[in-house]
PDB file of N, CA and C in Angstrom:
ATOM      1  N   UNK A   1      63.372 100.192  87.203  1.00  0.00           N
ATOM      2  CA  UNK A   1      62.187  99.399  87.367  1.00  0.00           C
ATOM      3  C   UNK A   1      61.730  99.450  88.812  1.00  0.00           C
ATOM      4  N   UNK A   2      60.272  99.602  88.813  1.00  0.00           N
ATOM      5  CA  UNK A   2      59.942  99.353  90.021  1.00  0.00           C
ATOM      6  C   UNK A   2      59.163  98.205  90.472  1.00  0.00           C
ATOM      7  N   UNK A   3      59.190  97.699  91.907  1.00  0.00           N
ATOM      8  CA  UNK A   3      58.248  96.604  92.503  1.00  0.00           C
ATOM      9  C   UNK A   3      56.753  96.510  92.049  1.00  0.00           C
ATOM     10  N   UNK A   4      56.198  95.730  91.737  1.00  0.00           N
ATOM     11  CA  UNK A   4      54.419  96.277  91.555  1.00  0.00           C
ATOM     12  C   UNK A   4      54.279  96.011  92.876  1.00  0.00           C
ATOM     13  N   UNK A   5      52.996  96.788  92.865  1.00  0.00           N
ATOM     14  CA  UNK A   5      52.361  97.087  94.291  1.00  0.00           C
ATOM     15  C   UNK A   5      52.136  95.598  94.920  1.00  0.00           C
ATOM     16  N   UNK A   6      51.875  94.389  94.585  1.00  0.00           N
ATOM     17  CA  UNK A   6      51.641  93.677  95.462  1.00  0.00           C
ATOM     18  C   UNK A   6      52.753  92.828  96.013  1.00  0.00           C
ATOM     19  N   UNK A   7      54.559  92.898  95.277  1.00  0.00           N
ATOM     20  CA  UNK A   7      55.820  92.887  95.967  1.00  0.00           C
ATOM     21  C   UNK A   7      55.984  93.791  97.240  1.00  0.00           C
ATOM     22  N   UNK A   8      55.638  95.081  96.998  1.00  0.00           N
ATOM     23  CA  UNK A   8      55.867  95.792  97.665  1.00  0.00           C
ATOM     24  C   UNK A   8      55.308  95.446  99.000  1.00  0.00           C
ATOM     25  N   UNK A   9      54.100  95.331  99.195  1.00  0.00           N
ATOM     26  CA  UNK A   9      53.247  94.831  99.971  1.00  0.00           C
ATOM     27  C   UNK A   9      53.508  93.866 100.644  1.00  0.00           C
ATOM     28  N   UNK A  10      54.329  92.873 100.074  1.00  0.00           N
ATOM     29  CA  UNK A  10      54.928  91.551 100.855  1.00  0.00           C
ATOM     30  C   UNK A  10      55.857  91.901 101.793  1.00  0.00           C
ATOM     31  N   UNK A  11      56.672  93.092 100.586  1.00  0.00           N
ATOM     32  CA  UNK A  11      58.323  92.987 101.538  1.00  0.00           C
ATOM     33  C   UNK A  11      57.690  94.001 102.971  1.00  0.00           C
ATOM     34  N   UNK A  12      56.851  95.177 103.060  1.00  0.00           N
ATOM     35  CA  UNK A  12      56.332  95.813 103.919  1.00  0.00           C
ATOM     36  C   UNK A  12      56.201  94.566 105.256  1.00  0.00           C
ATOM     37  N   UNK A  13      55.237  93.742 104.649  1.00  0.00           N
ATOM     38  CA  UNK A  13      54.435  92.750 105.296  1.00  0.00           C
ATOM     39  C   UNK A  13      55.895  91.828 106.516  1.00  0.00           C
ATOM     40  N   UNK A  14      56.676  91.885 105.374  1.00  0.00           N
ATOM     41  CA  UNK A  14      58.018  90.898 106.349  1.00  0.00           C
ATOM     42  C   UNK A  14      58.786  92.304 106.461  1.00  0.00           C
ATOM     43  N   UNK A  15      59.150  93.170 106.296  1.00  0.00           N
ATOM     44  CA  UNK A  15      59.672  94.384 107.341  1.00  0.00           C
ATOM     45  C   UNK A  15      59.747  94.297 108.645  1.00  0.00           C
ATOM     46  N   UNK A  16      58.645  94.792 108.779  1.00  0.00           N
ATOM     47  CA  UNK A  16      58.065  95.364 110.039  1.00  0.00           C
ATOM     48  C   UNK A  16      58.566  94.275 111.101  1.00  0.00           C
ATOM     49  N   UNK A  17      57.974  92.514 110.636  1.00  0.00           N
ATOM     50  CA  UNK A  17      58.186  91.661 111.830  1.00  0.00           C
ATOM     51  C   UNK A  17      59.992  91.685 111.800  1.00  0.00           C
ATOM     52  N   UNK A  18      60.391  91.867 110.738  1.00  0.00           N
ATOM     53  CA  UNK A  18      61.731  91.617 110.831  1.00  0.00           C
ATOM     54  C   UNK A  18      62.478  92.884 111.817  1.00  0.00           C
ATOM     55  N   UNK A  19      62.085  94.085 111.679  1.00  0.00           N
ATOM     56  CA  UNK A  19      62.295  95.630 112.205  1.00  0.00           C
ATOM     57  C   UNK A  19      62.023  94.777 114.126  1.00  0.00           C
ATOM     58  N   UNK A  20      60.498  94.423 114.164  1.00  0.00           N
ATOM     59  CA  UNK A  20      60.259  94.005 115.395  1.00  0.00           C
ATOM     60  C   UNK A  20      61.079  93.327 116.067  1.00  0.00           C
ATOM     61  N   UNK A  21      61.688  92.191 115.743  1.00  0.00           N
ATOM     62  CA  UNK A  21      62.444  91.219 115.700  1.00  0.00           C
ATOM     63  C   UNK A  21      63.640  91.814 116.370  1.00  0.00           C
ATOM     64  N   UNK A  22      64.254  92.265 115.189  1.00  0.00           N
ATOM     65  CA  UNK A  22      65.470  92.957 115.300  1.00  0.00           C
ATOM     66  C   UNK A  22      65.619  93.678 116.774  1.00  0.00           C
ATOM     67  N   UNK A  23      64.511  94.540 116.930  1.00  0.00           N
ATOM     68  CA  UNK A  23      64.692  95.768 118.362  1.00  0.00           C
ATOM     69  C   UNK A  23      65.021  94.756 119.426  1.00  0.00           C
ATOM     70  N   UNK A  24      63.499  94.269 119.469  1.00  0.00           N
ATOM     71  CA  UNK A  24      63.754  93.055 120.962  1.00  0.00           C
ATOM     72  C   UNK A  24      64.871  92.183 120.901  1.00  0.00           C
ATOM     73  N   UNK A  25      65.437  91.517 120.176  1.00  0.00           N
ATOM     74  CA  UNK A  25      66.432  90.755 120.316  1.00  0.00           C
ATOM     75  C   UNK A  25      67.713  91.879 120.875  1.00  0.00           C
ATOM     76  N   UNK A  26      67.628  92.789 120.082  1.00  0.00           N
ATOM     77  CA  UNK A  26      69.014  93.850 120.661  1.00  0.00           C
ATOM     78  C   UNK A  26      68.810  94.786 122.264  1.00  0.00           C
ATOM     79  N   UNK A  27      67.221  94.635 122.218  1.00  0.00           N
ATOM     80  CA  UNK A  27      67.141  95.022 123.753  1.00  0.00           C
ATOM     81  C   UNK A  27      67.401  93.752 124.369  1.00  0.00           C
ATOM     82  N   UNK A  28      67.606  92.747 124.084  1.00  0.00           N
ATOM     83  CA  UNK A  28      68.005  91.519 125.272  1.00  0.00           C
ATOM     84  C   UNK A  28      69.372  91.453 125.723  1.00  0.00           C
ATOM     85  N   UNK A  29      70.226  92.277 124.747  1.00  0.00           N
ATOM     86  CA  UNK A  29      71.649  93.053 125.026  1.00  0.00           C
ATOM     87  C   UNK A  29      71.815  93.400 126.643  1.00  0.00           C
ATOM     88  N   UNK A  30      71.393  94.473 126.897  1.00  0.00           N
ATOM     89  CA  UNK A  30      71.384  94.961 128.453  1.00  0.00           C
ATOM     90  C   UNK A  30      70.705  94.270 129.072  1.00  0.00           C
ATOM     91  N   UNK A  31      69.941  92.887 128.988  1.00  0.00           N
ATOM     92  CA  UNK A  31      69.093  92.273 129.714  1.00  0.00           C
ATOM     93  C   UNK A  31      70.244  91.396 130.665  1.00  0.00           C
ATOM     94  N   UNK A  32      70.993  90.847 129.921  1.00  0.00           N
ATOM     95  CA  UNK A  32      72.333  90.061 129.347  1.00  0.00           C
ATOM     96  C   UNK A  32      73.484  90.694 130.355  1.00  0.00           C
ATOM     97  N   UNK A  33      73.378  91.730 130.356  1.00  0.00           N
ATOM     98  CA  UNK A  33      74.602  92.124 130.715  1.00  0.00           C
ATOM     99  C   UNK A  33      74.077  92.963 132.174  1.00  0.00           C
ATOM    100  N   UNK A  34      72.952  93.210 132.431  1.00  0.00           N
ATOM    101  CA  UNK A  34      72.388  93.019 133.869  1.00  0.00           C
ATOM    102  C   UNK A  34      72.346  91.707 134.925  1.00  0.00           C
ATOM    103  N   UNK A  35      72.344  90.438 133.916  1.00  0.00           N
ATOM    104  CA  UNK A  35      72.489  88.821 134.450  1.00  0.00           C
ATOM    105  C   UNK A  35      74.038  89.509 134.942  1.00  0.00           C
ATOM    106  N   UNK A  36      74.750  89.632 134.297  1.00  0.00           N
ATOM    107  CA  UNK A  36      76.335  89.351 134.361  1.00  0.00           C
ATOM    108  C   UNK A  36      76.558  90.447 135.760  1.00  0.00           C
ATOM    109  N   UNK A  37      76.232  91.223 135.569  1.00  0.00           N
ATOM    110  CA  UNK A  37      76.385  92.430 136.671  1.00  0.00           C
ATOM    111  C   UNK A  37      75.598  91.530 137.782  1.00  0.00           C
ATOM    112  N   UNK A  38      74.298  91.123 137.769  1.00  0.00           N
ATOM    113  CA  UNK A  38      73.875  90.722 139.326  1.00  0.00           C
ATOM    114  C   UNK A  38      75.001  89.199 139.759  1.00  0.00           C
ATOM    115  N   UNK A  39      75.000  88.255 138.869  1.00  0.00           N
ATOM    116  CA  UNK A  39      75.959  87.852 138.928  1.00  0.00           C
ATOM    117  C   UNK A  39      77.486  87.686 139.570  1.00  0.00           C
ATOM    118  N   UNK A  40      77.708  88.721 139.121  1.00  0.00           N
ATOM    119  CA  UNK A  40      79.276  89.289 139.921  1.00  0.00           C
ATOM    120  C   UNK A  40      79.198  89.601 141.261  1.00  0.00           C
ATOM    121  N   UNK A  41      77.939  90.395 141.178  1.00  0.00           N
ATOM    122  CA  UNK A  41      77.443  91.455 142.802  1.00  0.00           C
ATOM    123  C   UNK A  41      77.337  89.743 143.570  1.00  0.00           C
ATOM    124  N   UNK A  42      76.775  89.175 143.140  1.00  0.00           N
ATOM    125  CA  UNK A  42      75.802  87.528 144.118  1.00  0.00           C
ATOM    126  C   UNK A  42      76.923  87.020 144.333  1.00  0.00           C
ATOM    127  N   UNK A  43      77.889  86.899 143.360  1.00  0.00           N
ATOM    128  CA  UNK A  43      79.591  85.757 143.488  1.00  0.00           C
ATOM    129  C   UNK A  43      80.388  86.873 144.921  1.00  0.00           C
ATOM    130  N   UNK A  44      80.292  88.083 144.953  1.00  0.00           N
ATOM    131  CA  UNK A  44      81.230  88.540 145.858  1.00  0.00           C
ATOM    132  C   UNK A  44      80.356  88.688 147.121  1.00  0.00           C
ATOM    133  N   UNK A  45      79.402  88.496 147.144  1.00  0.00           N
ATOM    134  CA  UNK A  45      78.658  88.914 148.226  1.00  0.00           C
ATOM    135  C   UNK A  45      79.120  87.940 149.384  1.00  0.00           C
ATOM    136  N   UNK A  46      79.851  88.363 150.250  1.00  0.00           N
ATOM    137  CA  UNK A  46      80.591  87.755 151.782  1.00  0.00           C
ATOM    138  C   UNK A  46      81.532  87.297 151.212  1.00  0.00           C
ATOM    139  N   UNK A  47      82.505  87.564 150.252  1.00  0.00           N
ATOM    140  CA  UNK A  47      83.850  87.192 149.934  1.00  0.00           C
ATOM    141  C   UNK A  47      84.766  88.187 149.102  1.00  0.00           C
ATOM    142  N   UNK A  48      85.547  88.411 148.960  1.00  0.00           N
ATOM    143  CA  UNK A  48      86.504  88.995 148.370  1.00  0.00           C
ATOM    144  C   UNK A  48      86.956  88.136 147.038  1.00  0.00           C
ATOM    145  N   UNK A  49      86.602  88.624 145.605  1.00  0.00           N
ATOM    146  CA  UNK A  49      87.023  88.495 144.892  1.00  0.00           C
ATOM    147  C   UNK A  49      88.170  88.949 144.453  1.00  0.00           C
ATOM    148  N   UNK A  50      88.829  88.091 143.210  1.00  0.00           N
ATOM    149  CA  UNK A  50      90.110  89.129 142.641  1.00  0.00           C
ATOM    150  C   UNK A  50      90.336  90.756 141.726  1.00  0.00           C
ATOM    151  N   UNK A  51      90.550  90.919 141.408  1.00  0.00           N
ATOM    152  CA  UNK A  51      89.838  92.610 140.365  1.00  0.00           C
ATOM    153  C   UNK A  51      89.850  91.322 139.325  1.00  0.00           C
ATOM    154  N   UNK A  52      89.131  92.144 138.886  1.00  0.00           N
ATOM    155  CA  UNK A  52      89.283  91.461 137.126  1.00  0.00           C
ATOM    156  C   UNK A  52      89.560  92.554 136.080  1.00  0.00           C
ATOM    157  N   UNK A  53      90.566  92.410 135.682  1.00  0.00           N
ATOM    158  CA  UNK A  53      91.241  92.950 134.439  1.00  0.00           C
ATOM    159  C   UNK A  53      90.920  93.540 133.203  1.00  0.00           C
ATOM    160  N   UNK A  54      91.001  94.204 132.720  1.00  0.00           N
ATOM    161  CA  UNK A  54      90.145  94.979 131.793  1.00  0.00           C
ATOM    162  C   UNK A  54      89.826  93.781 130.741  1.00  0.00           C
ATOM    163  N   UNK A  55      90.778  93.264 130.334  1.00  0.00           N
ATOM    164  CA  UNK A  55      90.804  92.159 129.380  1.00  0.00           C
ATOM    165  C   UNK A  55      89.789  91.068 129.502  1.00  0.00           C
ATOM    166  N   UNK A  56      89.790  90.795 131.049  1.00  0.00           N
ATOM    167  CA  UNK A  56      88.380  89.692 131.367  1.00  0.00           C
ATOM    168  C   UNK A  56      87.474  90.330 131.211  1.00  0.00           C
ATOM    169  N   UNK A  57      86.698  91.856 131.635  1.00  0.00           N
ATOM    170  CA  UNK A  57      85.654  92.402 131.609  1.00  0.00           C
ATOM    171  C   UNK A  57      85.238  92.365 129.301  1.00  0.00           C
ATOM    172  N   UNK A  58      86.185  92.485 129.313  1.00  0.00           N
ATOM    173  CA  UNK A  58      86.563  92.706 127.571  1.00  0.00           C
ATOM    174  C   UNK A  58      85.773  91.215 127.143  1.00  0.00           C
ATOM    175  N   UNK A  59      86.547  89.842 127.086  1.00  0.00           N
ATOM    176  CA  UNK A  59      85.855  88.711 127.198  1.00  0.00           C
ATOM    177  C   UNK A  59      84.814  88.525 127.114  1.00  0.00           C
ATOM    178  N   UNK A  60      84.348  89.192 128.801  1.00  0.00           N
ATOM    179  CA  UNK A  60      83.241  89.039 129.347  1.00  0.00           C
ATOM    180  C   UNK A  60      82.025  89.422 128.179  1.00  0.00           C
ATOM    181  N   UNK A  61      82.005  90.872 128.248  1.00  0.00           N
ATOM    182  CA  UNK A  61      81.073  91.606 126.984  1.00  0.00           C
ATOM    183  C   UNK A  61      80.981  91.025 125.627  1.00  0.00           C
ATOM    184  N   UNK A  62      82.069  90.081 125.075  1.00  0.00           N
ATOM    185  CA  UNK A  62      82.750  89.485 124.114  1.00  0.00           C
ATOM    186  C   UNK A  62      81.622  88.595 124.080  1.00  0.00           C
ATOM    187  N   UNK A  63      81.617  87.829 125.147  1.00  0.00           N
ATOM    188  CA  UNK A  63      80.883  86.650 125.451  1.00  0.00           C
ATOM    189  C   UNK A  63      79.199  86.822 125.341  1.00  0.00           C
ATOM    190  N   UNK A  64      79.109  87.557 126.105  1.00  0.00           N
ATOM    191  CA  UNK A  64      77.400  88.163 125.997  1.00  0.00           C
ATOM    192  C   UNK A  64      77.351  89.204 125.011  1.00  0.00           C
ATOM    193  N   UNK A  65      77.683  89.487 124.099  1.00  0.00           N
ATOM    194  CA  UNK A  65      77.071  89.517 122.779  1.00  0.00           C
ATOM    195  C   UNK A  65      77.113  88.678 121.781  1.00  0.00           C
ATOM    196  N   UNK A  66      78.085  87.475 122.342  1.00  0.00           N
ATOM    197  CA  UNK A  66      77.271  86.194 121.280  1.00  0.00           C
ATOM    198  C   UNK A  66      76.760  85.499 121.724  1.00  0.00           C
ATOM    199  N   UNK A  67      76.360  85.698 123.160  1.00  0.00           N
ATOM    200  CA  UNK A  67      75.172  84.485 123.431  1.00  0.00           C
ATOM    201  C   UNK A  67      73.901  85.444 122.688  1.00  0.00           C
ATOM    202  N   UNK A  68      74.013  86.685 122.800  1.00  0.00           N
ATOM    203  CA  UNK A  68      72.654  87.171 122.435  1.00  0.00           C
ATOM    204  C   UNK A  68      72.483  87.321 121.052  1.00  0.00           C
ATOM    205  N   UNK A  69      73.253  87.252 120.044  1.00  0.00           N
ATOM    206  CA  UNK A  69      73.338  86.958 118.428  1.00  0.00           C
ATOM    207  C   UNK A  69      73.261  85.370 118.106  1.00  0.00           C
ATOM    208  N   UNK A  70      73.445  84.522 119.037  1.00  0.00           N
ATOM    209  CA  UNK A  70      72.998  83.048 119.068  1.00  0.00           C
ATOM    210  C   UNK A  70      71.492  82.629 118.994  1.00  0.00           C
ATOM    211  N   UNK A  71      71.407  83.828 120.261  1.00  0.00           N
ATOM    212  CA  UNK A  71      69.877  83.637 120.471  1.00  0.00           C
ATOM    213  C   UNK A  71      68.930  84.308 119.726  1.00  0.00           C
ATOM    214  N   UNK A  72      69.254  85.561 118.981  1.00  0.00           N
ATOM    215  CA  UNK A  72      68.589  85.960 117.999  1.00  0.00           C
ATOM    216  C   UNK A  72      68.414  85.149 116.842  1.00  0.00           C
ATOM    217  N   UNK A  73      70.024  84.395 116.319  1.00  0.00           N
ATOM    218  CA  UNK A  73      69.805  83.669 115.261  1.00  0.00           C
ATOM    219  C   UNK A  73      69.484  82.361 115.636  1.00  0.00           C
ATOM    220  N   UNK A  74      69.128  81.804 116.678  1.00  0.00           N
ATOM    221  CA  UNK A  74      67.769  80.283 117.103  1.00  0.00           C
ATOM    222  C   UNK A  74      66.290  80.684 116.726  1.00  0.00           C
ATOM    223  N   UNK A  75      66.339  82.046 117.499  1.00  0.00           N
ATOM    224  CA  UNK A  75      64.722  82.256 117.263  1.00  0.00           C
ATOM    225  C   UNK A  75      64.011  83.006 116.267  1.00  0.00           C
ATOM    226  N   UNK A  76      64.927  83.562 115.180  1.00  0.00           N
ATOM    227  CA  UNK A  76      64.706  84.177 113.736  1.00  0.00           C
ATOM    228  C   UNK A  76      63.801  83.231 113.063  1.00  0.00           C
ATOM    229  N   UNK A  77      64.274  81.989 112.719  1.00  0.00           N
ATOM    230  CA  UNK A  77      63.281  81.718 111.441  1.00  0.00           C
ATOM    231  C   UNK A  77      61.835  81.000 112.266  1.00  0.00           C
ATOM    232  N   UNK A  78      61.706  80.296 113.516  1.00  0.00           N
ATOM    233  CA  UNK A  78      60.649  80.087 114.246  1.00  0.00           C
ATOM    234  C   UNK A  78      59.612  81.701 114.460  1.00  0.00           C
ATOM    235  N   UNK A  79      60.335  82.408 114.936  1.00  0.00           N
ATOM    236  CA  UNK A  79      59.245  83.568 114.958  1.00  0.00           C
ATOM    237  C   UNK A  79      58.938  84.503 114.192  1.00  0.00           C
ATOM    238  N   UNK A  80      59.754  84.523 112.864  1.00  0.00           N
ATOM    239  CA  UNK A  80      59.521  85.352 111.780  1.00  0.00           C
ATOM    240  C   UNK A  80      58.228  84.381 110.827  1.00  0.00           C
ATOM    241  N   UNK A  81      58.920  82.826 110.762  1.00  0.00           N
ATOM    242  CA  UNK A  81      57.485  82.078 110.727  1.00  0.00           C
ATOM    243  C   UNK A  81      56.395  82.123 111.304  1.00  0.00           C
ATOM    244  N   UNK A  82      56.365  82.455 112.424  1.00  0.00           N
ATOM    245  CA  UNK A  82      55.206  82.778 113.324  1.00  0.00           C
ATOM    246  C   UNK A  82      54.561  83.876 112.674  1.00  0.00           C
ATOM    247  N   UNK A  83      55.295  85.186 112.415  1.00  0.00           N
ATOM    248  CA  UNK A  83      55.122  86.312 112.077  1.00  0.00           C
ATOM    249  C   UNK A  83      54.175  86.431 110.965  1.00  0.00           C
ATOM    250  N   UNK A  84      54.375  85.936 110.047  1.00  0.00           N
ATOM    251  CA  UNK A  84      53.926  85.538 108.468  1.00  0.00           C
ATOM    252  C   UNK A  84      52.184  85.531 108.463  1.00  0.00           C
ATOM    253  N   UNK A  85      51.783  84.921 109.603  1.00  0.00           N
ATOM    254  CA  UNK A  85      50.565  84.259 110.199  1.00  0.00           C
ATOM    255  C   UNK A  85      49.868  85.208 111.258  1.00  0.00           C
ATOM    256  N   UNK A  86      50.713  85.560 111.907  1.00  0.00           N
ATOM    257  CA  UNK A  86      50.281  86.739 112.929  1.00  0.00           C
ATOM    258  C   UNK A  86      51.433  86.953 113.386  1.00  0.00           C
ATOM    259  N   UNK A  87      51.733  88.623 113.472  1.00  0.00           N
ATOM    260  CA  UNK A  87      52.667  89.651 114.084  1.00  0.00           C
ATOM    261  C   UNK A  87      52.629  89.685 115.423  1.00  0.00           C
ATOM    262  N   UNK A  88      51.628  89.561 115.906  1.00  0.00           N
ATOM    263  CA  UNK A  88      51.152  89.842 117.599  1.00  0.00           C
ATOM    264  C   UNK A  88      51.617  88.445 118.215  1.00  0.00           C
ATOM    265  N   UNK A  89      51.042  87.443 117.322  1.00  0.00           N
ATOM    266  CA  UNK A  89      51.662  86.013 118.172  1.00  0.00           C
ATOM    267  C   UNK A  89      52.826  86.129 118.330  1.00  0.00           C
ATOM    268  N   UNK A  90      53.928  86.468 117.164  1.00  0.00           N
ATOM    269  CA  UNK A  90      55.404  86.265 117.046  1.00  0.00           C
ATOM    270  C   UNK A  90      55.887  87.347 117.898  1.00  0.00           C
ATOM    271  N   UNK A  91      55.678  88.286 118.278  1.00  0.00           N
ATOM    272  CA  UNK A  91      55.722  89.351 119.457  1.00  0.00           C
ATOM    273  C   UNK A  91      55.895  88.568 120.193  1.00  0.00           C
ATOM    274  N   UNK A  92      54.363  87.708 121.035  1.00  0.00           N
ATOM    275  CA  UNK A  92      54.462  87.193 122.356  1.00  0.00           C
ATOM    276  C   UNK A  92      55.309  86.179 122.448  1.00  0.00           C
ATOM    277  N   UNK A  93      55.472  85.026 121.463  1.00  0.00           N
ATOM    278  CA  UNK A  93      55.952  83.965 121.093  1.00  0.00           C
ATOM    279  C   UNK A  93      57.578  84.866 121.761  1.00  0.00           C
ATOM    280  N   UNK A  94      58.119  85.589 120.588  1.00  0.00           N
ATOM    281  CA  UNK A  94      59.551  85.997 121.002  1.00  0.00           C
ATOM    282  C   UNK A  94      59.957  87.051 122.391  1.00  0.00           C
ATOM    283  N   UNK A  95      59.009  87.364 122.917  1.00  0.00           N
ATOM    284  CA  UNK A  95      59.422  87.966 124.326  1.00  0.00           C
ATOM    285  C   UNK A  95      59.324  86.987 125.731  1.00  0.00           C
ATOM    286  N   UNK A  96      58.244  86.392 125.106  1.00  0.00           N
ATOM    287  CA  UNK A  96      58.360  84.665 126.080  1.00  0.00           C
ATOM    288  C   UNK A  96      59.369  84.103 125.885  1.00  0.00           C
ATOM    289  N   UNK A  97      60.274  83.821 125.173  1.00  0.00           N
ATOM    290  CA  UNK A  97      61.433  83.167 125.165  1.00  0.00           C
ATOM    291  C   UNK A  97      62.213  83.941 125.441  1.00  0.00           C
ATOM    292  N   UNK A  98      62.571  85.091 125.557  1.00  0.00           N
ATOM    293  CA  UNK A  98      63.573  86.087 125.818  1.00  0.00           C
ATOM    294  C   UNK A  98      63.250  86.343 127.481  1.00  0.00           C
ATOM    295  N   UNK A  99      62.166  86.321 128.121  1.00  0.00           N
ATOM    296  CA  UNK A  99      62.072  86.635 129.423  1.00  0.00           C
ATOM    297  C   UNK A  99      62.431  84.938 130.117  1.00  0.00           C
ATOM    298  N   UNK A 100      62.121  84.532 129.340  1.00  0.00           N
ATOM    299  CA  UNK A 100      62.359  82.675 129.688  1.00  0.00           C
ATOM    300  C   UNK A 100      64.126  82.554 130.064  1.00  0.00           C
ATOM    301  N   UNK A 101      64.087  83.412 128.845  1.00  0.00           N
ATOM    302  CA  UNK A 101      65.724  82.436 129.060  1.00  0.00           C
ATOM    303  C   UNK A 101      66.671  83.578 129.868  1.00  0.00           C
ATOM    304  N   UNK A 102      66.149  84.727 130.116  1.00  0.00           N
ATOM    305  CA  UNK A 102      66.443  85.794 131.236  1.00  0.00           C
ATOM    306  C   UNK A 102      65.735  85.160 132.851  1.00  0.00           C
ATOM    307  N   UNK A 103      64.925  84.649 132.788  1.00  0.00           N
ATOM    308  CA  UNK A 103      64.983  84.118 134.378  1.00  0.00           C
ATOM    309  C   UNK A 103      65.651  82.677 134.420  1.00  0.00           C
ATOM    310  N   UNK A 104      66.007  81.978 133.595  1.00  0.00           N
ATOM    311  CA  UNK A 104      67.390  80.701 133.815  1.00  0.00           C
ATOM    312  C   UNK A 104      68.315  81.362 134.194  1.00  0.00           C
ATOM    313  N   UNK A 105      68.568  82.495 133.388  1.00  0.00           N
ATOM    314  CA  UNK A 105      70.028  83.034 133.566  1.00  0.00           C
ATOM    315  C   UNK A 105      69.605  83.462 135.147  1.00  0.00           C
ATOM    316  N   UNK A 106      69.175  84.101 135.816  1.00  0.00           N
ATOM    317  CA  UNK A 106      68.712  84.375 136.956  1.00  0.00           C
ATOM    318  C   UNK A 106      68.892  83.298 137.679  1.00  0.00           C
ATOM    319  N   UNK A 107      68.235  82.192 137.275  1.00  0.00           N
ATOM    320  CA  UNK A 107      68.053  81.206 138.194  1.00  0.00           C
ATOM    321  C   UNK A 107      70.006  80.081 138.234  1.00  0.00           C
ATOM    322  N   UNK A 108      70.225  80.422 137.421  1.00  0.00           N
ATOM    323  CA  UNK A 108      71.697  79.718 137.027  1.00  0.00           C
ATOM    324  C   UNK A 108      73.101  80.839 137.918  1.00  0.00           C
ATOM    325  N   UNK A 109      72.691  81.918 138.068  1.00  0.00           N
ATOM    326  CA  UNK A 109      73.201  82.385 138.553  1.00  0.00           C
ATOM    327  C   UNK A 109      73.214  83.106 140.388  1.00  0.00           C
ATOM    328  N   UNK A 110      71.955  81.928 140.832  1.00  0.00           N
ATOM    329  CA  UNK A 110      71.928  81.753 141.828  1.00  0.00           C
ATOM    330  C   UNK A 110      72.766  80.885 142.420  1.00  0.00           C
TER     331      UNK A 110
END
């Protein structure tokens, strides 16, 4: 059996924002883990830190990929709702919060 054309049309319709969704949230991955890198560089800067251990760096990465699967799954059903209504809003809607909460981390790690 197949979908009639106007199922089809729906699931297309929520694809795409979901496809959209999906990329940007996983590009906030290296966004994430550039915080953590300037971070480290800002904490040693005029001091001598300890090494850190493969196991902490391990953690570390551990850690920032579930803040960023946290944050994908906060802002999933708000901007896929958005989406429904307009694609372009839920775009801006979800890269505004992703650059938002990339300059706290900036600013927190000052």
């Amino acid at each position: 059996m197949t979908a009639s054309p106007p199922a089809r049309a729906g699931a297309a319709r929520f694809g795409a924002p979901v496809a959209d969704f999906a990329r940007a949230s996983l590009g906030f991955l290296p966004v994430v883990l550039m915080l953590r890198a300037f971070e480290r560089m800002s904490a040693g800067a005029g001091r001598t830190l300890p090494a850190a251990s493969a196991a902490a760096w391990a953690r570390a990465l551990a850690s920032d990929v579930a803040f960023t699967l946290c944050v994908a799954a906060v802002l999933a059903l708000p901007v896929l709702a958005v989406a429904q209504a307009s694609p372009r809003a839920a775009r801006v809607v979800h890269r505004t919060a992703l650059v938002l909460l990339a300059l706290v981390g900036v600013a927190l790690a000052q």
